[in-house]
N, C-alpha and C. Protein backbone atom coordinates (compact mmCIF):
# COMPACT_ATOMS: atom_id res chain seq x y z
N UNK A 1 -10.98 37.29 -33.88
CA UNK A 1 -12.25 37.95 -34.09
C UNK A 1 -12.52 38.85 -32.89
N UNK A 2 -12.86 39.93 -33.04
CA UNK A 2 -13.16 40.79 -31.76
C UNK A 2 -14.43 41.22 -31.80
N UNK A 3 -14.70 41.22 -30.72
CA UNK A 3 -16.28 41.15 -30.24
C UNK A 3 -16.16 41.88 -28.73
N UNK A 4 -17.16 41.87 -28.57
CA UNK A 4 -17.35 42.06 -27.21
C UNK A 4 -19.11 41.59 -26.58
N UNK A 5 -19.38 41.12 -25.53
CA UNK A 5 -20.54 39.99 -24.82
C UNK A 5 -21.33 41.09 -24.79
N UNK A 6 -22.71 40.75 -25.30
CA UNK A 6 -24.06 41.93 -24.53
C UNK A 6 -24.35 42.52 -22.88
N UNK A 7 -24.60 42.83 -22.82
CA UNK A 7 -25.13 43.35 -21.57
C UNK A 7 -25.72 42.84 -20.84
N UNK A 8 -26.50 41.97 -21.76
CA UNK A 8 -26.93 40.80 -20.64
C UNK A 8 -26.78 39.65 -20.30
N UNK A 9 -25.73 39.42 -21.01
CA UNK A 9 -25.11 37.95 -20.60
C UNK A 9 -25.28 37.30 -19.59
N UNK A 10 -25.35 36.13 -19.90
CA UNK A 10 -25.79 35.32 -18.11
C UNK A 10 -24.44 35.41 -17.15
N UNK A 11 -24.53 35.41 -16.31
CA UNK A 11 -23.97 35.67 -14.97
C UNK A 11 -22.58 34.93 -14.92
N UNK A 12 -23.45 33.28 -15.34
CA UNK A 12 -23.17 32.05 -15.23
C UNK A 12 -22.33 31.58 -16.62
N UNK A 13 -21.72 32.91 -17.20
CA UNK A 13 -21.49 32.14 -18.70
C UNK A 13 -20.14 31.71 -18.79
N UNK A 14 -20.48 30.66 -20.03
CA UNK A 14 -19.17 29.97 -19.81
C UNK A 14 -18.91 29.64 -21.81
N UNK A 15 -17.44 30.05 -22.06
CA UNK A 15 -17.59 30.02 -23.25
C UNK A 15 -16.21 28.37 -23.60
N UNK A 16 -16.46 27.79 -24.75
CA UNK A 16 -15.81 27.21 -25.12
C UNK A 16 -14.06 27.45 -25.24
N UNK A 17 -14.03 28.78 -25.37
CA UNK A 17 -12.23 29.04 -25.66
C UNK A 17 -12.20 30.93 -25.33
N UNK A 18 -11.19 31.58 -24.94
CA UNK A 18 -11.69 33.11 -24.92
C UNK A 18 -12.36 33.85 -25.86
N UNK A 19 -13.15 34.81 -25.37
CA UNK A 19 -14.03 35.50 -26.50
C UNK A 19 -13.11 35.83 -27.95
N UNK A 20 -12.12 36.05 -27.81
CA UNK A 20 -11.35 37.05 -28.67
C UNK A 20 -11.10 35.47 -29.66
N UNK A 21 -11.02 34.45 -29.30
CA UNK A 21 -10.70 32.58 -30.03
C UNK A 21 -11.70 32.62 -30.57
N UNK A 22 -12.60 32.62 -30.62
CA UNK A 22 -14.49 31.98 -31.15
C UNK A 22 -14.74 32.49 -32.50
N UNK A 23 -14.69 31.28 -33.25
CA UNK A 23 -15.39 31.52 -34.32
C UNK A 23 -16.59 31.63 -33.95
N UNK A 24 -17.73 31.37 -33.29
CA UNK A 24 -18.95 31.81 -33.44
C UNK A 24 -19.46 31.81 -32.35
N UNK A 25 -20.56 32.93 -31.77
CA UNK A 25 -21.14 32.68 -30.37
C UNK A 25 -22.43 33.14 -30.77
N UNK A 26 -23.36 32.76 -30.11
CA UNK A 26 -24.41 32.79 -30.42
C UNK A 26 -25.33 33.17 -28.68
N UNK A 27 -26.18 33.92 -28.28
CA UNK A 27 -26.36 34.05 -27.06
C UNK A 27 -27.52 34.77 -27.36
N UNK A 28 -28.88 33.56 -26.69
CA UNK A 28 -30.11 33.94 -26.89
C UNK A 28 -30.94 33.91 -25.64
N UNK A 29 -32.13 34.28 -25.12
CA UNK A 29 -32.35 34.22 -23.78
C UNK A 29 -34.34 34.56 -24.27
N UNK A 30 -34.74 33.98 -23.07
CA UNK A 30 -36.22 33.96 -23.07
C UNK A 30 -36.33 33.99 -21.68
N UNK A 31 -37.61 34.63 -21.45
CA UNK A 31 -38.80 34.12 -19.92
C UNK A 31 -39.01 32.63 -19.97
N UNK A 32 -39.02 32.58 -18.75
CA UNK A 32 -39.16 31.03 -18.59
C UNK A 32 -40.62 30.94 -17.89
N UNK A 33 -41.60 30.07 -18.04
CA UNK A 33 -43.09 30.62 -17.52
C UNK A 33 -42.96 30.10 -15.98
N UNK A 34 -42.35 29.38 -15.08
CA UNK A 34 -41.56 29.36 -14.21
C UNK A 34 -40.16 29.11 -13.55
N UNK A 35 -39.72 29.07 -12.60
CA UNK A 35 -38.09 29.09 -12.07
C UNK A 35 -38.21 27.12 -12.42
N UNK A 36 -37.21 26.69 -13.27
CA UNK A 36 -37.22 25.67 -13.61
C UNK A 36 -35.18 25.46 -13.23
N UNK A 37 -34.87 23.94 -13.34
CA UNK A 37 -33.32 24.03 -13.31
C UNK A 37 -32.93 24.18 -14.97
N UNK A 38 -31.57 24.19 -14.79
CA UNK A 38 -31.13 24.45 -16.48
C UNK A 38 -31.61 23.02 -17.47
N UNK A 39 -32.13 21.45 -16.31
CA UNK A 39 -32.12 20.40 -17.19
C UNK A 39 -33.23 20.29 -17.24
N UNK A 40 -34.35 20.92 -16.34
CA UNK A 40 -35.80 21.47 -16.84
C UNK A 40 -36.04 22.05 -18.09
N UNK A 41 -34.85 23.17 -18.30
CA UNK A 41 -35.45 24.20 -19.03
C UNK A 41 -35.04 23.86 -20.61
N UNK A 42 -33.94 22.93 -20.65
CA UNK A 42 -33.43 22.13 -21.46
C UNK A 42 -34.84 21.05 -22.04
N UNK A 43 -35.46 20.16 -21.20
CA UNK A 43 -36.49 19.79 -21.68
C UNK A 43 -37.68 20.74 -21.64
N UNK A 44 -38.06 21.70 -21.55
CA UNK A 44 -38.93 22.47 -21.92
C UNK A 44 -38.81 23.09 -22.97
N UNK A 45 -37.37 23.61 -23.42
CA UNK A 45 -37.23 24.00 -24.94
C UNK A 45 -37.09 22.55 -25.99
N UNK A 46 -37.00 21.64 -25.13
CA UNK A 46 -37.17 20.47 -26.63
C UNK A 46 -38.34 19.32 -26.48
N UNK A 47 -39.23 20.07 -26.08
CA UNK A 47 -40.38 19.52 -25.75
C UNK A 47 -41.34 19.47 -26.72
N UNK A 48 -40.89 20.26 -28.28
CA UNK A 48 -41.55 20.21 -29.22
C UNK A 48 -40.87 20.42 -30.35
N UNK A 49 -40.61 19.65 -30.70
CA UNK A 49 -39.32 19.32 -31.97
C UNK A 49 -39.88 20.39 -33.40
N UNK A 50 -38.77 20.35 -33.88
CA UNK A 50 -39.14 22.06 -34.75
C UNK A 50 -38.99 20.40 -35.74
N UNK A 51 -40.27 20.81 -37.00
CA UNK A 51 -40.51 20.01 -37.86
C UNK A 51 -39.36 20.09 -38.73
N UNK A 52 -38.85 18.95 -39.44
CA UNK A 52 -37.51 18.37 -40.32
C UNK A 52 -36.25 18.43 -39.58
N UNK A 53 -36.55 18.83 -38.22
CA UNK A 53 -35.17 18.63 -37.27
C UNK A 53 -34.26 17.21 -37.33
N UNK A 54 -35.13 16.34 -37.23
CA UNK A 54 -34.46 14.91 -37.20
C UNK A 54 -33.89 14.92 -39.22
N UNK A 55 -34.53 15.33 -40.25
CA UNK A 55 -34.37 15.24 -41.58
C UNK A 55 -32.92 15.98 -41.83
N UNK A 56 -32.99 17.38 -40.89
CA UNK A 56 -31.56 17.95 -41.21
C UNK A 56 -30.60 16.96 -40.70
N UNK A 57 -30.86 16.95 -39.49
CA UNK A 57 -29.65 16.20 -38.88
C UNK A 57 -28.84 14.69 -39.50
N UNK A 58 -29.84 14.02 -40.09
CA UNK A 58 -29.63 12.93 -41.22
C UNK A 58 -28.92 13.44 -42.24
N UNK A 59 -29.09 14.42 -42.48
CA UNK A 59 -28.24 15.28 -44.02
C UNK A 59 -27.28 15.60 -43.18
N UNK A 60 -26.66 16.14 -42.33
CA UNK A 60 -25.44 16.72 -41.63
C UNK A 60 -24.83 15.58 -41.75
N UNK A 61 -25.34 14.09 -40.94
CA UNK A 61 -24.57 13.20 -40.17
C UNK A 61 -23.98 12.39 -41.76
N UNK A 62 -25.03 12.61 -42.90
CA UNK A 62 -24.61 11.61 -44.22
C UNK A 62 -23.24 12.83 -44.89
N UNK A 63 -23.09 13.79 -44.98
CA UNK A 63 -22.25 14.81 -45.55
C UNK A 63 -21.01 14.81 -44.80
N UNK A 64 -21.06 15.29 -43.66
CA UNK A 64 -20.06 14.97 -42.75
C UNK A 64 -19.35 14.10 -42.60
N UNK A 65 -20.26 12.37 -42.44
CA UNK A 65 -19.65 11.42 -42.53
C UNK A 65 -18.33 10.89 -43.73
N UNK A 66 -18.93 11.98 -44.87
CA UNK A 66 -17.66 11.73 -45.60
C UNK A 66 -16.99 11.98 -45.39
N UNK A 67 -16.65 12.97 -44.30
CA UNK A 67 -14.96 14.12 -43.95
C UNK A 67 -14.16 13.12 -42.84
N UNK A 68 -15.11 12.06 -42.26
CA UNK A 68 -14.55 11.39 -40.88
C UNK A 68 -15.45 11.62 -39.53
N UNK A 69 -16.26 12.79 -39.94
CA UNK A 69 -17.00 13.16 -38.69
C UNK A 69 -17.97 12.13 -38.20
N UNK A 70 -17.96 12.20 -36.61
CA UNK A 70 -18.95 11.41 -36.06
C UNK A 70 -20.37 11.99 -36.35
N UNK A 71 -20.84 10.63 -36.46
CA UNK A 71 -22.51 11.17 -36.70
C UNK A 71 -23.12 11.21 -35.15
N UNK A 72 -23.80 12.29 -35.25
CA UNK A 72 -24.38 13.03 -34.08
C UNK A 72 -25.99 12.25 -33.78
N UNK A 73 -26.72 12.07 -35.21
CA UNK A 73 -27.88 11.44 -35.08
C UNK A 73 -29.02 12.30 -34.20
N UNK A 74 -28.81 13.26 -33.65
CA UNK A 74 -30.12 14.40 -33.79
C UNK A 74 -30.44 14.45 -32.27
N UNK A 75 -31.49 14.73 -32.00
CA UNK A 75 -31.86 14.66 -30.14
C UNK A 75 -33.00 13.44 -30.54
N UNK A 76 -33.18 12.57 -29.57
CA UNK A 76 -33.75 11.15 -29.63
C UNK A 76 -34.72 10.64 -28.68
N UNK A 77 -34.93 12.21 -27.76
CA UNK A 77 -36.02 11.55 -26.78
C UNK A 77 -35.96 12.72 -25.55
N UNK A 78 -36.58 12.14 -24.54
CA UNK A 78 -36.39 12.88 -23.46
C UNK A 78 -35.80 12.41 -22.65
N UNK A 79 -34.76 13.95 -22.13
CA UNK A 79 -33.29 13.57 -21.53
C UNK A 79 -33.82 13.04 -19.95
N UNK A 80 -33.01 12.28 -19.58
CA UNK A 80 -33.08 12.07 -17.91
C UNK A 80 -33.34 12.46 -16.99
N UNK A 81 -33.67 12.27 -15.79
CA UNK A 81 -34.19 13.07 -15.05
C UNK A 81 -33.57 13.95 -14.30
N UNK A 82 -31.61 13.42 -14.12
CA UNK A 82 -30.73 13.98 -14.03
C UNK A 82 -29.75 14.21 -15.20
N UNK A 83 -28.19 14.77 -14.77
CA UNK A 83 -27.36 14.13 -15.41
C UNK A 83 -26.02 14.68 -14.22
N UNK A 84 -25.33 14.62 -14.37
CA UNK A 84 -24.00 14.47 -14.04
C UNK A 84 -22.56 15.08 -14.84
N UNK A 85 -21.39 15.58 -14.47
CA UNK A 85 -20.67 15.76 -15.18
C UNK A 85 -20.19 14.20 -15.87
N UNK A 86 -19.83 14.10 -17.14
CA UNK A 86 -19.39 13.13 -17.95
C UNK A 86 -20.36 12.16 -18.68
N UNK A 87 -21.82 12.45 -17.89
CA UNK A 87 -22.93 11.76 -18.72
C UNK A 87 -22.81 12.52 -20.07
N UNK A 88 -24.04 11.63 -20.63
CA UNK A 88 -24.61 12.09 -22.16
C UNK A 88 -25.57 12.51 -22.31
N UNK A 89 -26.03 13.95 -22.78
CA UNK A 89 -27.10 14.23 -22.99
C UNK A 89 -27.60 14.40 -24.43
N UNK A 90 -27.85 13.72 -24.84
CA UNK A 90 -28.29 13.29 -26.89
C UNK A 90 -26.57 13.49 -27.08
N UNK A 91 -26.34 14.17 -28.13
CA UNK A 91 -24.65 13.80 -28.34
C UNK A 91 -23.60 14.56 -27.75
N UNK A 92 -24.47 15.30 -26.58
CA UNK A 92 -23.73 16.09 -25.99
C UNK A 92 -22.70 15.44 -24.44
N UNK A 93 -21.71 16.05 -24.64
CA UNK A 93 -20.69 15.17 -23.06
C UNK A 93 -21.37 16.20 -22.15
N UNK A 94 -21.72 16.30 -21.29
CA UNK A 94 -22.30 17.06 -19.76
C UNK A 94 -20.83 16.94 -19.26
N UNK A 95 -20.21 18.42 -19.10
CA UNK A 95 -18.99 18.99 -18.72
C UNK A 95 -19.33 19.49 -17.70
N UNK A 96 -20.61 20.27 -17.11
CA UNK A 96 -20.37 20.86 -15.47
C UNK A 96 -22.15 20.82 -15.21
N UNK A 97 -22.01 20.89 -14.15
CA UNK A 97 -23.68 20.90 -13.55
C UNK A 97 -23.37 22.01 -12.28
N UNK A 98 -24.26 22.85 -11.84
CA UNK A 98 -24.27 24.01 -10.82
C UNK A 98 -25.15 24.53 -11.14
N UNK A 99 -25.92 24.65 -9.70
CA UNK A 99 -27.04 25.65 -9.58
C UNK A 99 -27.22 26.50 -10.68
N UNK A 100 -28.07 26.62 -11.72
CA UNK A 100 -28.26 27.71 -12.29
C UNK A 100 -27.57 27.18 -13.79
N UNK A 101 -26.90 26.47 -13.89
CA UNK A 101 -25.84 26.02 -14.95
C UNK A 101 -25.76 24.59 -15.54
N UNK A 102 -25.54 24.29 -16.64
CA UNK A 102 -25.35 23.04 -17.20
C UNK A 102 -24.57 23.23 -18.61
N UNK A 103 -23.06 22.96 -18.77
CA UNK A 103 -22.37 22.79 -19.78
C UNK A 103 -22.25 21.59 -20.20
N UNK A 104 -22.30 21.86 -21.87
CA UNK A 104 -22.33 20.96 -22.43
C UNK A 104 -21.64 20.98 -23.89
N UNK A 105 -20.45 19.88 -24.18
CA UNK A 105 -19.91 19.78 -24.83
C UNK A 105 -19.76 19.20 -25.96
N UNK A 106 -19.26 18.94 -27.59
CA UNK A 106 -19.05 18.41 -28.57
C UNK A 106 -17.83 19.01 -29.04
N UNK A 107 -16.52 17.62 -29.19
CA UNK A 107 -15.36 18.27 -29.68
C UNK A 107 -14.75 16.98 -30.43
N UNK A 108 -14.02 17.57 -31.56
CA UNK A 108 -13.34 16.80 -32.28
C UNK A 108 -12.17 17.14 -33.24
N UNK A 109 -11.83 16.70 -33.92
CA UNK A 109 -10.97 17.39 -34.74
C UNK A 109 -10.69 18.42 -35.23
N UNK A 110 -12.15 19.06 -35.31
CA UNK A 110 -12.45 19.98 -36.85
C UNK A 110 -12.78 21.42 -35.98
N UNK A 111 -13.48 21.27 -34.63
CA UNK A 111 -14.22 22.26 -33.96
C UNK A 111 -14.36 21.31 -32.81
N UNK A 112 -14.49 22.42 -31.58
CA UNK A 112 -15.07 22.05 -30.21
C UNK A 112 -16.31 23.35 -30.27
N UNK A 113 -17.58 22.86 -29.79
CA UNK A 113 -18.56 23.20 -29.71
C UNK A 113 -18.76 23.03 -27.83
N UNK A 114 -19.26 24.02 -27.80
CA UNK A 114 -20.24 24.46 -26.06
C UNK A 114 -21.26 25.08 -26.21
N UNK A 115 -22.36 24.49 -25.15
CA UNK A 115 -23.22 24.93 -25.14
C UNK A 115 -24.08 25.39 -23.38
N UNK A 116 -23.79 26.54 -23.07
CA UNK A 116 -24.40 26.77 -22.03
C UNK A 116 -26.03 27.00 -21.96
N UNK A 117 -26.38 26.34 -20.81
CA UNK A 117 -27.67 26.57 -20.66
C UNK A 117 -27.25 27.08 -18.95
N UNK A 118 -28.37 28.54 -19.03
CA UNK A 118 -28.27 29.50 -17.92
C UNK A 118 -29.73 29.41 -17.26
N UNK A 119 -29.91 29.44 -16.35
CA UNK A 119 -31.25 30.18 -15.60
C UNK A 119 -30.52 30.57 -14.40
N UNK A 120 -31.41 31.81 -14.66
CA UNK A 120 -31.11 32.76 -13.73
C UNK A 120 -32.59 33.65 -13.20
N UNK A 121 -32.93 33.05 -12.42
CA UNK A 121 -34.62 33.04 -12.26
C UNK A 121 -35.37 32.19 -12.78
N UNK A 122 -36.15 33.30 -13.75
CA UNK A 122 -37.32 32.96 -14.95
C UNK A 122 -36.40 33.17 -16.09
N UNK A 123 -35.28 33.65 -16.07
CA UNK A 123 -34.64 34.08 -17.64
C UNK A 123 -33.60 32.54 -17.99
N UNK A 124 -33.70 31.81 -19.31
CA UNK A 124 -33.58 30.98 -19.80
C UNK A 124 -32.14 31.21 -20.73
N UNK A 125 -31.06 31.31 -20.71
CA UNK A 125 -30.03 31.89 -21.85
C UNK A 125 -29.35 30.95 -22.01
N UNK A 126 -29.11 30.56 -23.93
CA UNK A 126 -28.42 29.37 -24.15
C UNK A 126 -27.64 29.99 -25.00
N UNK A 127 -26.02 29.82 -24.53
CA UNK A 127 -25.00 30.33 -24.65
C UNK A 127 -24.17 29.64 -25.78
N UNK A 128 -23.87 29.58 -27.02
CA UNK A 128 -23.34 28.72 -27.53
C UNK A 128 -22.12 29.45 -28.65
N UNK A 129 -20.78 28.48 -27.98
CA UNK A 129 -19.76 29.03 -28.69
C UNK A 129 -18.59 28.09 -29.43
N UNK A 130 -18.21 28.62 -30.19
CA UNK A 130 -17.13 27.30 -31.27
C UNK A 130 -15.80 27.62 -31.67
N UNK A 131 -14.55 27.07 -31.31
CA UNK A 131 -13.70 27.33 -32.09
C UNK A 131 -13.45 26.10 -33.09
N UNK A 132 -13.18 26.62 -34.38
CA UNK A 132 -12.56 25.73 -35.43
C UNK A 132 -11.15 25.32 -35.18
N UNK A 133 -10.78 24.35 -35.69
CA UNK A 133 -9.47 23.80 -35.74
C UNK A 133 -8.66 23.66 -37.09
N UNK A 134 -9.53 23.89 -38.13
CA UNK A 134 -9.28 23.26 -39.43
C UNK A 134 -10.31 24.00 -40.82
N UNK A 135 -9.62 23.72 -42.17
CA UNK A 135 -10.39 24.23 -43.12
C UNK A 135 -12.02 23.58 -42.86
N UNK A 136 -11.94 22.46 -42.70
CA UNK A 136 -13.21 21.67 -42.69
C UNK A 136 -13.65 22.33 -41.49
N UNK A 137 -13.55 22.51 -40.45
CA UNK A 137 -14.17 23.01 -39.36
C UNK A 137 -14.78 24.50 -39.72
N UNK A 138 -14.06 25.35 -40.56
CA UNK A 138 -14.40 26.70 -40.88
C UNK A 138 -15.73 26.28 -41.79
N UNK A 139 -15.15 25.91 -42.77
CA UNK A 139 -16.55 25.58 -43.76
C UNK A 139 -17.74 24.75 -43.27
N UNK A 140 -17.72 24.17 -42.10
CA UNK A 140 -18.73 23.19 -41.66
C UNK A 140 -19.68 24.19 -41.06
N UNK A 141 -19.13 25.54 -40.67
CA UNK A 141 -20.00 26.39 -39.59
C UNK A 141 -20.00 27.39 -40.63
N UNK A 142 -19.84 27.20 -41.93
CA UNK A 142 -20.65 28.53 -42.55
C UNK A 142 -22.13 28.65 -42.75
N UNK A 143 -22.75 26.82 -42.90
CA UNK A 143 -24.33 26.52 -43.01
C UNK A 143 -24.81 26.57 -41.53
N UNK A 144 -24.01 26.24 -40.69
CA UNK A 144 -24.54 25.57 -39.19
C UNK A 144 -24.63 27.17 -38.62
N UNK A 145 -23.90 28.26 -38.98
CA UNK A 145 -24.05 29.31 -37.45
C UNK A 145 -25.26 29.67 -38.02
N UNK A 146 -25.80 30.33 -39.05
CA UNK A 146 -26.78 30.88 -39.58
C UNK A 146 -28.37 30.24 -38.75
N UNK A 147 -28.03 28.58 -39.42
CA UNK A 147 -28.81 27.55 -38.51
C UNK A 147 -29.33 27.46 -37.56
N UNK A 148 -27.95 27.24 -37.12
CA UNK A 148 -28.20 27.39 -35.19
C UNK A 148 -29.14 28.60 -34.91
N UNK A 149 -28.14 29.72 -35.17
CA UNK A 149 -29.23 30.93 -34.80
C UNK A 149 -30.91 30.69 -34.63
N UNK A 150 -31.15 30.13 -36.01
CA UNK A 150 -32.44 30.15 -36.31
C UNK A 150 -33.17 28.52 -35.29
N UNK A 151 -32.75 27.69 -35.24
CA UNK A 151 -32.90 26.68 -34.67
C UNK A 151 -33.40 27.21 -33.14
N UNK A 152 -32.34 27.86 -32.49
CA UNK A 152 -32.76 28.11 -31.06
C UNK A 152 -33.50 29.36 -31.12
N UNK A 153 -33.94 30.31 -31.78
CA UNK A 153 -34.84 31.19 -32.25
C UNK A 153 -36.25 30.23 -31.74
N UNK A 154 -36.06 29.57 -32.99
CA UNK A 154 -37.85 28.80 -33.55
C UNK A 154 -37.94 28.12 -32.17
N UNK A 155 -36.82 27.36 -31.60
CA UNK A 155 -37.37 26.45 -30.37
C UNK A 155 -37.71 27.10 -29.06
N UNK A 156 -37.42 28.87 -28.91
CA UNK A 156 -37.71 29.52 -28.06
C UNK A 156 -39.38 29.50 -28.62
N UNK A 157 -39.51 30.38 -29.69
CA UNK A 157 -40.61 30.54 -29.87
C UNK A 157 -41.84 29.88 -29.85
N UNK A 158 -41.54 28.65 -30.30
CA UNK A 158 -42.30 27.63 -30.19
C UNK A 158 -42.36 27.20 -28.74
N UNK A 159 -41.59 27.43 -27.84
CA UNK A 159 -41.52 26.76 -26.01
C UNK A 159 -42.42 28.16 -25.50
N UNK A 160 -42.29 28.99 -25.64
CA UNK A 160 -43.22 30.56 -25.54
C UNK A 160 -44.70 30.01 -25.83
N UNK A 161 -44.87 29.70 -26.95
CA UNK A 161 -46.40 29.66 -27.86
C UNK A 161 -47.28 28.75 -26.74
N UNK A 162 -46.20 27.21 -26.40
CA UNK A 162 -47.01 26.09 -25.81
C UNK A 162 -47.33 25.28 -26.19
């Protein structure tokens, strides 16, 4: 797939596999109402759960589960006060921590999923990229990229509103 990164890409970005590999990237960015770390800004965008979030994720984890996939079971609370490389953050593995940075991972058979969270100031950019491995992995991200998009859309907007 050829692409090429916006202009404003975070500084700090970090993608799952090379741009030119990725089935899907997704790269969204907001004001942050102050200089927060990336695991601040992480609980400040999920500080208000977008209504039927936990309902989808029950439908993913029951559908999926028929293919073999692990059930993910949704985000479940508020994350820690730290984390660490190799902790867990909801079903995510915490792959790197740095000033300004926090990667975060989901991989398995079908697809490896990343998800960067950037601050860079006040600017908030969550970086998220996937390669497939498999038919099931292609078809799993024909409902989910659309999704996603819209998912971290609404949870900006809604972290904006207050």
């Amino acid at each position: 797939m050829s692409r090429t990164l916006p202009a404003d890409a975070p500084a700090a970005l970090r993608l799952v596999a090379p741009l030119a590999d990725l089935a899907f990237l997704d790269i969204q960015s907001m004001l942050l109402p102050r200089e927060m770390s990336p695991l601040q800004a992480w609980q400040y965008l999920n500080a208000r759960p977008l209504p039927g979030f936990a309902l989808a994720f029950r439908i993913r984890d029951a559908i999926s589960g028929l293919f073999g996939v692990k059930r993910l079971g949704g985000f479940r609370g508020r994350p820690p006060e730290s984390v660490a490389p190799g902790d867990r953050l909801e079903f995510f593995l915490v792959e790197e921590v740095a000033p300004g940075l926090m990667v975060l991972t989901e991989r398995d058979r079908h697809l490896d999923v990343m998800t960067a969270v950037t601050v860079e100031g006040q600017r908030l950019a969550i970086t998220s990229s996937v390669v497939t491995h498999n038919l099931f992995g292609r078809l799993y991200m024909l409902p989910v990229a659309p999704a996603h998009r819209l998912i971290v859309r609404s949870l900006m907007r809604r972290a904006r509103r207050g």
